[in-house]
C-alpha atoms as a PDB file:
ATOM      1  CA  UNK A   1     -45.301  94.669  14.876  1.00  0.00           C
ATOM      2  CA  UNK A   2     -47.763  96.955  12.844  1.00  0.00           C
ATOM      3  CA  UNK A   3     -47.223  95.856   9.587  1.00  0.00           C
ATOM      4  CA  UNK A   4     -47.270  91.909  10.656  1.00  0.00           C
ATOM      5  CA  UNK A   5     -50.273  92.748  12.334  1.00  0.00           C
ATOM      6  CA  UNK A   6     -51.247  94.204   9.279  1.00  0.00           C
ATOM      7  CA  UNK A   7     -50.282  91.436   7.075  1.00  0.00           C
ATOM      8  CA  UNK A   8     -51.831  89.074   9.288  1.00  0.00           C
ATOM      9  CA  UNK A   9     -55.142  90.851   9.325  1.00  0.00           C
ATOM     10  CA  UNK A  10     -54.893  90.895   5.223  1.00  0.00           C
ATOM     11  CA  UNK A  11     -54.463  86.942   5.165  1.00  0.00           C
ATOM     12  CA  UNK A  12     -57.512  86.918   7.146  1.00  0.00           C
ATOM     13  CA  UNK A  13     -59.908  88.534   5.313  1.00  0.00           C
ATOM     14  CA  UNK A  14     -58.413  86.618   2.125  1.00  0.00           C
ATOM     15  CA  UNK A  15     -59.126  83.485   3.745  1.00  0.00           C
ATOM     16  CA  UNK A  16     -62.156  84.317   4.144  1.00  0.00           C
ATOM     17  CA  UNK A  17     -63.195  86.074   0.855  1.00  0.00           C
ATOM     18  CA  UNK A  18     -61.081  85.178  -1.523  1.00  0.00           C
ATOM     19  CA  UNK A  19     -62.188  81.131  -2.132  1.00  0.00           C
ATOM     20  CA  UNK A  20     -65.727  79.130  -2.942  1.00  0.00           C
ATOM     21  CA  UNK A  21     -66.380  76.182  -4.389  1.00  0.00           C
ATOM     22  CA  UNK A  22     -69.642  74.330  -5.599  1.00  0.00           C
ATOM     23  CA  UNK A  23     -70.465  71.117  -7.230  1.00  0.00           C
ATOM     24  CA  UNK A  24     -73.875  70.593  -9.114  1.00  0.00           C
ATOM     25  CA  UNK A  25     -74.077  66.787  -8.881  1.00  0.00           C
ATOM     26  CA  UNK A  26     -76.867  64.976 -11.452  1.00  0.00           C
ATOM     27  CA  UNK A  27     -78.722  62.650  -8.863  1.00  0.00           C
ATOM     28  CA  UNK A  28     -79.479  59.847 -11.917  1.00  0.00           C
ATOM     29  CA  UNK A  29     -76.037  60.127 -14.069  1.00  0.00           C
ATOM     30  CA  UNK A  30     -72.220  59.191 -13.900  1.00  0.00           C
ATOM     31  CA  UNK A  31     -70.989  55.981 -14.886  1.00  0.00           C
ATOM     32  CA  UNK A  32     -68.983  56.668 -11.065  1.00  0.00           C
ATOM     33  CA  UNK A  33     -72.387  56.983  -9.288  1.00  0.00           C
ATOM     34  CA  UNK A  34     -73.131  53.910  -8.492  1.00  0.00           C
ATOM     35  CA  UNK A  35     -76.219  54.051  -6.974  1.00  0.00           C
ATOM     36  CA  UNK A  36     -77.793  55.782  -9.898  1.00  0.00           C
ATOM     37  CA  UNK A  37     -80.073  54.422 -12.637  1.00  0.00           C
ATOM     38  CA  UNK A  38     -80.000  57.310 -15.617  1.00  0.00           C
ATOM     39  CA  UNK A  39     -83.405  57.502 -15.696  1.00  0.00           C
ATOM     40  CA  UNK A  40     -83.210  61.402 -16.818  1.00  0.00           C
ATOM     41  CA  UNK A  41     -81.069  60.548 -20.182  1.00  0.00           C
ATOM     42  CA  UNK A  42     -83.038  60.263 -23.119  1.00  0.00           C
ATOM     43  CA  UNK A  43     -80.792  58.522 -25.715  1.00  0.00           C
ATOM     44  CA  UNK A  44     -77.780  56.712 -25.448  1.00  0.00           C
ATOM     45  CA  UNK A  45     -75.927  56.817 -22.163  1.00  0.00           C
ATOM     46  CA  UNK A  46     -72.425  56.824 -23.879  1.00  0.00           C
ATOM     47  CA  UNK A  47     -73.493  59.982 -25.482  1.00  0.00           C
ATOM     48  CA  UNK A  48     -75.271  62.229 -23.131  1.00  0.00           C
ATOM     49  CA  UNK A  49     -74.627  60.956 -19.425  1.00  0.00           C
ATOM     50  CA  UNK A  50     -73.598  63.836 -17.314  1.00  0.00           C
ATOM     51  CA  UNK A  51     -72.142  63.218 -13.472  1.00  0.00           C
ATOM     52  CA  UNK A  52     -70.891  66.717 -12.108  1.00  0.00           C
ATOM     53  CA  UNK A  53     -69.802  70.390 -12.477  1.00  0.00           C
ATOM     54  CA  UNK A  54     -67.868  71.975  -9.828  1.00  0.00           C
ATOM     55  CA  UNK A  55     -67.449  75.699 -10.052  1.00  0.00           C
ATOM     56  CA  UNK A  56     -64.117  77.084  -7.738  1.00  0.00           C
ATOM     57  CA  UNK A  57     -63.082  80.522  -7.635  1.00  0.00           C
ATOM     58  CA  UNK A  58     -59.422  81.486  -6.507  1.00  0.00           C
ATOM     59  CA  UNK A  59     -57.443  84.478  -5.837  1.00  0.00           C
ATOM     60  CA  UNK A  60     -56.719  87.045  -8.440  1.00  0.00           C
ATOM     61  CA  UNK A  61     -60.364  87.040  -9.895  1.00  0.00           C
ATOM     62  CA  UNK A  62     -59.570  83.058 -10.697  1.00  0.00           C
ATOM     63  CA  UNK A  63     -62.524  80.677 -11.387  1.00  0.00           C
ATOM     64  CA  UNK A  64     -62.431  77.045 -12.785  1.00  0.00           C
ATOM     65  CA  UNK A  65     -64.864  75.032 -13.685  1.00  0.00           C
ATOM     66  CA  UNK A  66     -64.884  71.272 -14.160  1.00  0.00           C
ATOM     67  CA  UNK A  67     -67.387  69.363 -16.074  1.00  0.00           C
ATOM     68  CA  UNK A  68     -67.522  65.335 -15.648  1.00  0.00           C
ATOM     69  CA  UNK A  69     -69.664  63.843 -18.640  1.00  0.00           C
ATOM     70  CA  UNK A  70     -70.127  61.453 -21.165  1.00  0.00           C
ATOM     71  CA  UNK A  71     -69.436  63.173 -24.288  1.00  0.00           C
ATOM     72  CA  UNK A  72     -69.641  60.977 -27.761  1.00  0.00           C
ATOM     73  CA  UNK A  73     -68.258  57.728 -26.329  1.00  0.00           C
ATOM     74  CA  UNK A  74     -65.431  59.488 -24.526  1.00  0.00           C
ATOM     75  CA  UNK A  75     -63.973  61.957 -27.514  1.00  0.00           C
ATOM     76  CA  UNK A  76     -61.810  64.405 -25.796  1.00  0.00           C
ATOM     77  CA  UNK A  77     -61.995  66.623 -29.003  1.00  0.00           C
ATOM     78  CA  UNK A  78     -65.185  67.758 -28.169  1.00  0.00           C
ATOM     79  CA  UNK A  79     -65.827  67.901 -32.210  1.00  0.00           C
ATOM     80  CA  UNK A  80     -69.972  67.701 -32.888  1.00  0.00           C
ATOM     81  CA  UNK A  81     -71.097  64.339 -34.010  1.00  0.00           C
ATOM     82  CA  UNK A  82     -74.891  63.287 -35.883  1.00  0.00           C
ATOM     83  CA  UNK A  83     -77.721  62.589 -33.746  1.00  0.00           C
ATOM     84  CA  UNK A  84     -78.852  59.236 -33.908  1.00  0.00           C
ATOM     85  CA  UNK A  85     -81.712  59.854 -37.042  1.00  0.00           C
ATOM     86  CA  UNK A  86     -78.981  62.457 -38.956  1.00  0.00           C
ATOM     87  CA  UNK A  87     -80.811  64.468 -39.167  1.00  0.00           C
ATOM     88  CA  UNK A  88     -78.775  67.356 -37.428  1.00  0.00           C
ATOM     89  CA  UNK A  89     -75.054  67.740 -35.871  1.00  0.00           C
ATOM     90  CA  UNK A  90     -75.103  67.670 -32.203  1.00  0.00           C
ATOM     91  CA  UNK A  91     -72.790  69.434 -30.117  1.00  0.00           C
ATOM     92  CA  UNK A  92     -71.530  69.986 -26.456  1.00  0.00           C
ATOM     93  CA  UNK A  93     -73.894  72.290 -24.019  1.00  0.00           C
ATOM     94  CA  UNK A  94     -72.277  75.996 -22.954  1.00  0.00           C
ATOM     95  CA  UNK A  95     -72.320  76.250 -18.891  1.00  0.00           C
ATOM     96  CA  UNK A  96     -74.986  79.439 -18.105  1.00  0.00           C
ATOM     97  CA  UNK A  97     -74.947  81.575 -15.473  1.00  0.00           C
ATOM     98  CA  UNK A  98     -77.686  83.744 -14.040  1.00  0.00           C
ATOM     99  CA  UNK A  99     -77.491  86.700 -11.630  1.00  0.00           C
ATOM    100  CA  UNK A 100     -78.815  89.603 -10.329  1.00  0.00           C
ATOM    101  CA  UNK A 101     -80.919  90.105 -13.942  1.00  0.00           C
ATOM    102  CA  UNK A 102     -77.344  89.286 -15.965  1.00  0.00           C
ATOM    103  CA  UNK A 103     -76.955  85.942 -18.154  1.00  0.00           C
ATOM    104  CA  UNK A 104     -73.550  84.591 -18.796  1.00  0.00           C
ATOM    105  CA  UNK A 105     -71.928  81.722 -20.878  1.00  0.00           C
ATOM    106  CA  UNK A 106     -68.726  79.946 -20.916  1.00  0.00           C
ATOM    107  CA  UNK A 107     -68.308  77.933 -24.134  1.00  0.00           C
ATOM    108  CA  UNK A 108     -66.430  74.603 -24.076  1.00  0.00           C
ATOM    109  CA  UNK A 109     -66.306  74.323 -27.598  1.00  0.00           C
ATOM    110  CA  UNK A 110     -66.177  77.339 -29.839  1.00  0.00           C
ATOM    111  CA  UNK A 111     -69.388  77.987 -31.507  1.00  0.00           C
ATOM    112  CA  UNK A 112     -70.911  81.120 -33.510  1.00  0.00           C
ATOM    113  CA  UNK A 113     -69.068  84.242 -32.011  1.00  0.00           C
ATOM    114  CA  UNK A 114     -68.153  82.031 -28.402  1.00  0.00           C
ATOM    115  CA  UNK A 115     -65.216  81.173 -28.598  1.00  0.00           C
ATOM    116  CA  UNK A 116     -64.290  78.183 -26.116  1.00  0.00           C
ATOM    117  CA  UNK A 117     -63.286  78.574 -22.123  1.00  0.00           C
ATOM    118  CA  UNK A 118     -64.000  82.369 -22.471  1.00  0.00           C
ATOM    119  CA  UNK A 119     -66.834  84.084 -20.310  1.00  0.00           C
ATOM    120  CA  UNK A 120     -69.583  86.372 -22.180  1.00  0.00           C
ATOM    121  CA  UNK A 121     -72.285  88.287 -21.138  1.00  0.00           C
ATOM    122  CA  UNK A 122     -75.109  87.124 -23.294  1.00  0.00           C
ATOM    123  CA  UNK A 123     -78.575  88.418 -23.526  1.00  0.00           C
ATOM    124  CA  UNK A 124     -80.044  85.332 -22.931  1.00  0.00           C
ATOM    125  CA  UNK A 125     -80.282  81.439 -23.469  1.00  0.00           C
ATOM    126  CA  UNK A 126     -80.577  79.147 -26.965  1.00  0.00           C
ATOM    127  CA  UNK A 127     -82.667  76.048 -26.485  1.00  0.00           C
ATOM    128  CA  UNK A 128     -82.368  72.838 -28.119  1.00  0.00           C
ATOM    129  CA  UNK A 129     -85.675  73.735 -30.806  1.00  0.00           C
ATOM    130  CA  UNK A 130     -83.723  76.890 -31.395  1.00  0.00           C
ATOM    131  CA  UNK A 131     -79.978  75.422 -32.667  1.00  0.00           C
ATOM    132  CA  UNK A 132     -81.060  72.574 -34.092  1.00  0.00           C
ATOM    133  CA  UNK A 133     -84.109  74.273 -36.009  1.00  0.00           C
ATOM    134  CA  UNK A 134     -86.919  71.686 -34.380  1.00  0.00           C
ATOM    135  CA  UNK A 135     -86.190  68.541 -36.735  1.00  0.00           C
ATOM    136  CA  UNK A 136     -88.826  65.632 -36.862  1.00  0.00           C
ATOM    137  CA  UNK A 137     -88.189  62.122 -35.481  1.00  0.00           C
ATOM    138  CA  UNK A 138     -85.733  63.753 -32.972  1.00  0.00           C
ATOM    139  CA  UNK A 139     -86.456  62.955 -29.380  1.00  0.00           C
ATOM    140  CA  UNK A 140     -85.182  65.491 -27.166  1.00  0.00           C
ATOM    141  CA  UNK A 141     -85.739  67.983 -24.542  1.00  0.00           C
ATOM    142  CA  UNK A 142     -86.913  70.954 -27.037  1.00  0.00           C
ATOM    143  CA  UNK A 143     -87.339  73.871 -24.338  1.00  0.00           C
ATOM    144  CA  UNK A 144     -84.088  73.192 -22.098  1.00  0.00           C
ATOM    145  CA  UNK A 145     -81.500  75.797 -22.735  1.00  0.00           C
ATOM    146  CA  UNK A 146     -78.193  74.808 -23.889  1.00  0.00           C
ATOM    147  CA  UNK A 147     -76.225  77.449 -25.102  1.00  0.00           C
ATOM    148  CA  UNK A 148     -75.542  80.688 -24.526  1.00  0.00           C
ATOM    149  CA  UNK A 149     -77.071  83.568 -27.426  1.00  0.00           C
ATOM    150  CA  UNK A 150     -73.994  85.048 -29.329  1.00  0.00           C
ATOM    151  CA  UNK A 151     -76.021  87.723 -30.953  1.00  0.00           C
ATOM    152  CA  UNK A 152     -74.423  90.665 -28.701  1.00  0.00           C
ATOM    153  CA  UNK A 153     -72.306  88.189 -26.928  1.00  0.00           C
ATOM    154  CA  UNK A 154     -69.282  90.642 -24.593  1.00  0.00           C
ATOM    155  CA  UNK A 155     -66.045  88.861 -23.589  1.00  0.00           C
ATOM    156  CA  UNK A 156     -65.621  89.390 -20.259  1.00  0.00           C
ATOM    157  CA  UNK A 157     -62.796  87.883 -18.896  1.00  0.00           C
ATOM    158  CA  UNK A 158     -58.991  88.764 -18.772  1.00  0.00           C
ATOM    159  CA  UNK A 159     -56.975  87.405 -21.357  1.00  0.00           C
ATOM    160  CA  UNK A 160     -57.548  84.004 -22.505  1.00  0.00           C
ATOM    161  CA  UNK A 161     -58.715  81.567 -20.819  1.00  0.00           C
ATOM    162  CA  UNK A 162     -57.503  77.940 -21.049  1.00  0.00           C
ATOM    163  CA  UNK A 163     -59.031  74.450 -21.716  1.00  0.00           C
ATOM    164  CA  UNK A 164     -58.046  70.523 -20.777  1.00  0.00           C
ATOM    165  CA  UNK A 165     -59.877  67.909 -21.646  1.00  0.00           C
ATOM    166  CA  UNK A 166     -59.321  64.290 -20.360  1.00  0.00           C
ATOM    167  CA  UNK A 167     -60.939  61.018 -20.594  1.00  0.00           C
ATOM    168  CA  UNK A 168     -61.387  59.546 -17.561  1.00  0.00           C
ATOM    169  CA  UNK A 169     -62.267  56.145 -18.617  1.00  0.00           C
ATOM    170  CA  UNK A 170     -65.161  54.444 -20.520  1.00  0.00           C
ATOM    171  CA  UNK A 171     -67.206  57.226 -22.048  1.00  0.00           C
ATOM    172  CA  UNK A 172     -66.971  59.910 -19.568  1.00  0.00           C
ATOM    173  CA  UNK A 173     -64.310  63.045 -19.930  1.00  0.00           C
ATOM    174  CA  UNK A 174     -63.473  66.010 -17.927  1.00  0.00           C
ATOM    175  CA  UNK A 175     -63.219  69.055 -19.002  1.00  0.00           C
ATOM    176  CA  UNK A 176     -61.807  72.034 -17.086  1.00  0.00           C
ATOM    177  CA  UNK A 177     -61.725  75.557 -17.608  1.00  0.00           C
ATOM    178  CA  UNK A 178     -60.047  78.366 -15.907  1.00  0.00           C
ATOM    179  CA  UNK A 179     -59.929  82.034 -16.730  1.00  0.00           C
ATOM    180  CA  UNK A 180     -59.768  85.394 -14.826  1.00  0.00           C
ATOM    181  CA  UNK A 181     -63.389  86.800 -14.557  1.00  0.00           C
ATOM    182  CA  UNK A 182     -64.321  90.127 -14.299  1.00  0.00           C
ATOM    183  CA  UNK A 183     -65.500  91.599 -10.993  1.00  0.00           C
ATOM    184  CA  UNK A 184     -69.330  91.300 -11.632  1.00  0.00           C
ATOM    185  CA  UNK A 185     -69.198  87.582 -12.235  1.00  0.00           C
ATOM    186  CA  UNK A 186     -66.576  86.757  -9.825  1.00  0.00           C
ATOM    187  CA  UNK A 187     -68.398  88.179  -7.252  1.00  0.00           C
ATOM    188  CA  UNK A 188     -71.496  86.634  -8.072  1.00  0.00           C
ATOM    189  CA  UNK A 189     -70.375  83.188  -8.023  1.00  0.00           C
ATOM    190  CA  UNK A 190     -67.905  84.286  -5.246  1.00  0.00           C
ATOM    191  CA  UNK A 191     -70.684  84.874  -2.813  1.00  0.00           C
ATOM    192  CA  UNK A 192     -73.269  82.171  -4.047  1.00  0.00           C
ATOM    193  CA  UNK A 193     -75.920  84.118  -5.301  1.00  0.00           C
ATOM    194  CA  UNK A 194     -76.380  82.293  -8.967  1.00  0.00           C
ATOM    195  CA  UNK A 195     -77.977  79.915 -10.770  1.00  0.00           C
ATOM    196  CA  UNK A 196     -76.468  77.735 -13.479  1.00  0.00           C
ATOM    197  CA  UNK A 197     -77.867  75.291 -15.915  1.00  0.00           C
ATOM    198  CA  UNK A 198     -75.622  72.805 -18.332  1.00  0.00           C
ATOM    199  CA  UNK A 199     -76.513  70.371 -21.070  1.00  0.00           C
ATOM    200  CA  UNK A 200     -74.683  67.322 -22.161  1.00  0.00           C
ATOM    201  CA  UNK A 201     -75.103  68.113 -25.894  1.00  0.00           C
ATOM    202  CA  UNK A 202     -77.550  70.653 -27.429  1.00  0.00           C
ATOM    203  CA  UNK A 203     -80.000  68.306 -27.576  1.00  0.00           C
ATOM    204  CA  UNK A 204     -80.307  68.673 -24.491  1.00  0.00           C
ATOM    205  CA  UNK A 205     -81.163  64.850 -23.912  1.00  0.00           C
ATOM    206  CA  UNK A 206     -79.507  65.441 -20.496  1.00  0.00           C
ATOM    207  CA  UNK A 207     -79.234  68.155 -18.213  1.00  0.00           C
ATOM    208  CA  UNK A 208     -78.347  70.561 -14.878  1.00  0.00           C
ATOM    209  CA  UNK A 209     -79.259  73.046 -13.222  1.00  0.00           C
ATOM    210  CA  UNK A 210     -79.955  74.172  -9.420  1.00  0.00           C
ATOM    211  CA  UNK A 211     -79.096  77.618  -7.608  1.00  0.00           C
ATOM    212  CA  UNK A 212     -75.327  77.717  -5.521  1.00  0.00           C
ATOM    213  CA  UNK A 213     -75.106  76.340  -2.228  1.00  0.00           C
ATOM    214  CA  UNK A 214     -71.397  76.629  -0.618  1.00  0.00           C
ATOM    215  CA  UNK A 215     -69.593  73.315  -0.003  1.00  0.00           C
ATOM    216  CA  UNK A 216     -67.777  73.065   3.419  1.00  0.00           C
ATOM    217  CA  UNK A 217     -64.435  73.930   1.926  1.00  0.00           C
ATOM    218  CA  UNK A 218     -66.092  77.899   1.359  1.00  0.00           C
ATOM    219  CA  UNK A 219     -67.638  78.048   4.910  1.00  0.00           C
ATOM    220  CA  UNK A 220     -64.688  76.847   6.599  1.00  0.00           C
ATOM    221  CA  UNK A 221     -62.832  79.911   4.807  1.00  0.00           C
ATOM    222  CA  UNK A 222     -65.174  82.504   5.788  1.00  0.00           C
ATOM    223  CA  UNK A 223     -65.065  81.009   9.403  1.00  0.00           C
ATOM    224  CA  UNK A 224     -61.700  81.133   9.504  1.00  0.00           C
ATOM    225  CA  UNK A 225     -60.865  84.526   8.164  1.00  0.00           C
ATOM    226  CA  UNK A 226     -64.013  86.181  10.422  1.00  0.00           C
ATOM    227  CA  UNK A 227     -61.849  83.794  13.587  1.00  0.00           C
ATOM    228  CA  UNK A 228     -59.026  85.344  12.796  1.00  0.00           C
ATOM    229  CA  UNK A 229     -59.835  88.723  12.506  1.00  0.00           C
ATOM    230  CA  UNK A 230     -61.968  88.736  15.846  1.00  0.00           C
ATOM    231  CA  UNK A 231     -58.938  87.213  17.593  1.00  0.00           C
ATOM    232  CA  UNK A 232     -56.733  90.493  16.135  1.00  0.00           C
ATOM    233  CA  UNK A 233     -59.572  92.793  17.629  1.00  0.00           C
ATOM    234  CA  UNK A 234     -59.180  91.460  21.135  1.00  0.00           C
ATOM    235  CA  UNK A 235     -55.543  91.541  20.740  1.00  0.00           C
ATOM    236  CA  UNK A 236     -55.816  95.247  19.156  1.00  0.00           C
ATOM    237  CA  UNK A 237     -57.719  96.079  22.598  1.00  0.00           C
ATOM    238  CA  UNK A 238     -55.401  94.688  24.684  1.00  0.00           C
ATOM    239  CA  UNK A 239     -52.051  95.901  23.077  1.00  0.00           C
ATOM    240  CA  UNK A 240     -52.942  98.949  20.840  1.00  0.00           C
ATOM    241  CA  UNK A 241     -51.192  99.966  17.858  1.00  0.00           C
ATOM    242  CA  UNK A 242     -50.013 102.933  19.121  1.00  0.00           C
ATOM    243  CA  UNK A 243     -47.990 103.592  21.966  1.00  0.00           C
END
C-alpha cells in the first residue's frame, strides 16, 4: 500500500511537471491559414512564408520543436539558395530563445560553429545586416535577428540531437527537432517563462516572435497532477501511512 501510494503520488507530480507545449502561430502566413493574406512577407511567398512553431517538452529533459514554413519552394534539404538580386546566399533562420538574462539557439541547418538540431548558449543574436554584410538593392528586414552568434557558442544538450524534414505539400516543409536539453533551458521553456523569435531565411523577409503562453494540453497536466495529489492528501488523513 505504501509504495503504490508512493508510486501513485510520483505519477502525479509528473503529470503535472513533466509536459508543456506552445505554438507561436504567424497571424498573416501559411499556405494552410486560410483566412490569411501574407501581408508581413516581403518577397516571394514560396520562399519565405512561415505558418507555425510549436515548442513541446517531454519527460527525461525531452523538447521538440516543429517548424511549419515555406522554405525555397519546398526543398527539404534546407541547402542556402541566392536571393532574388544575387547578390548574397540566403539561408534558413536559427530558433532563439531568451530567458532569465540567457540567449539560446537551436540551428536547423549547420552554420559557422552551430551545428544543426543542437542547443547552444550564445551570447547574443545575428541580424540579417550582420550575415549578409548589408548588400544594396536587397529588400529585407535589416535589424530582425535571425541567427544565433557562434562566437563563444556552448553545446548544451545531451548527445545529439536529431532532425526530419518533410514537405508537406506545395512550398511549405516541416521541420522537427528533438534533443535532451539541459536543466536551465528545460526548465525555462518547461515553465513558460521565455521568449523566442524565428526567421524564415536570414533575410529575415519573414518572421516570429512573442513570449510563451501554455496551450490547454500544459494546464490540463498541471491540473491534473495538483488533483491528484490533493485527492492522496485527504486520503493520507483519513488512512495514514503508518499504523
Amino acid at each position: 500500500m505504501h509504495f503504490t501510494r508512493a508510486l501513485i503520488l510520483s505519477l502525479a507530480i509528473t503529470a503535472g511537471l513533466s509536459a508543456a507545449n506552445f505554438t507561436f502561430t504567424d497571424p498573416y502566413g501559411g499556405q494552410s491559414n486560410s483566412n490569411s493574406n501574407n501581408g508581413d512577407v516581403i518577397g516571394a511567398l514560396p520562399k519565405f512564408d512561415i505558418e507555425n512553431v510549436t515548442i513541446a517538452t517531454g519527460a527525461g529533459n525531452t523538447v521538440t520543436l516543429t517548424v511549419r514554413t515555406n522554405y525555397n519552394s519546398g526543398d527539404t534539404t534546407l541547402s542556402g539558395f541566392p536571393s532574388s538580386n544575387n547578390c548574397c546566399t540566403l539561408n534558413i533562420g536559427d530558433l532563439m530563445f531568451r530567458s532569465g538574462g540567457s540567449s539560446w539557439a537551436v540551428a536547423l541547418a549547420t552554420h559557422g560553429a552551430l551545428t544543426q538540431a543542437n542547443l547552444y548558449l550564445v551570447t547574443g543574436f545575428l541580424t540579417a545586416e550582420t550575415v549578409l554584410g548589408n548588400p544594396p538593392g536587397l529588400i529585407y528586414r535589416n535589424n530582425s535577428n535571425v541567427w544565433g552568434n557562434d562566437a563563444g557558442a556552448v553545446k548544451t544538450n545531451v548527445g545529439a540531437g536529431s532532425r526530419n524534414v518533410s514537405l508537406l505539400g506545395g512550398n511549405e516543409v516541416q521541420v522537427e527537432v528533438s534533443f535532451v536539453a539541459d536543466a536551465a533551458f528545460y526548465n525555462a521553456i518547461n515553465s513558460g517563462n521565455f521568449s523566442f523569435e524565428f526567421a524564415s531565411a536570414t533575410c529575415g523577409n519573414d518572421v516570429i516572435d512573442g513570449s510563451a503562453v501554455p496551450e490547454p494540453v500544459s494546464m490540463s497536466l498541471m491540473g491534473a497532477g495538483l488533483l491528484v495529489l490533493g485527492l492522496l492528501r485527504r486520503t493520507r488523513f483519513r488512512f495514514p501511512f503508518s499504523r
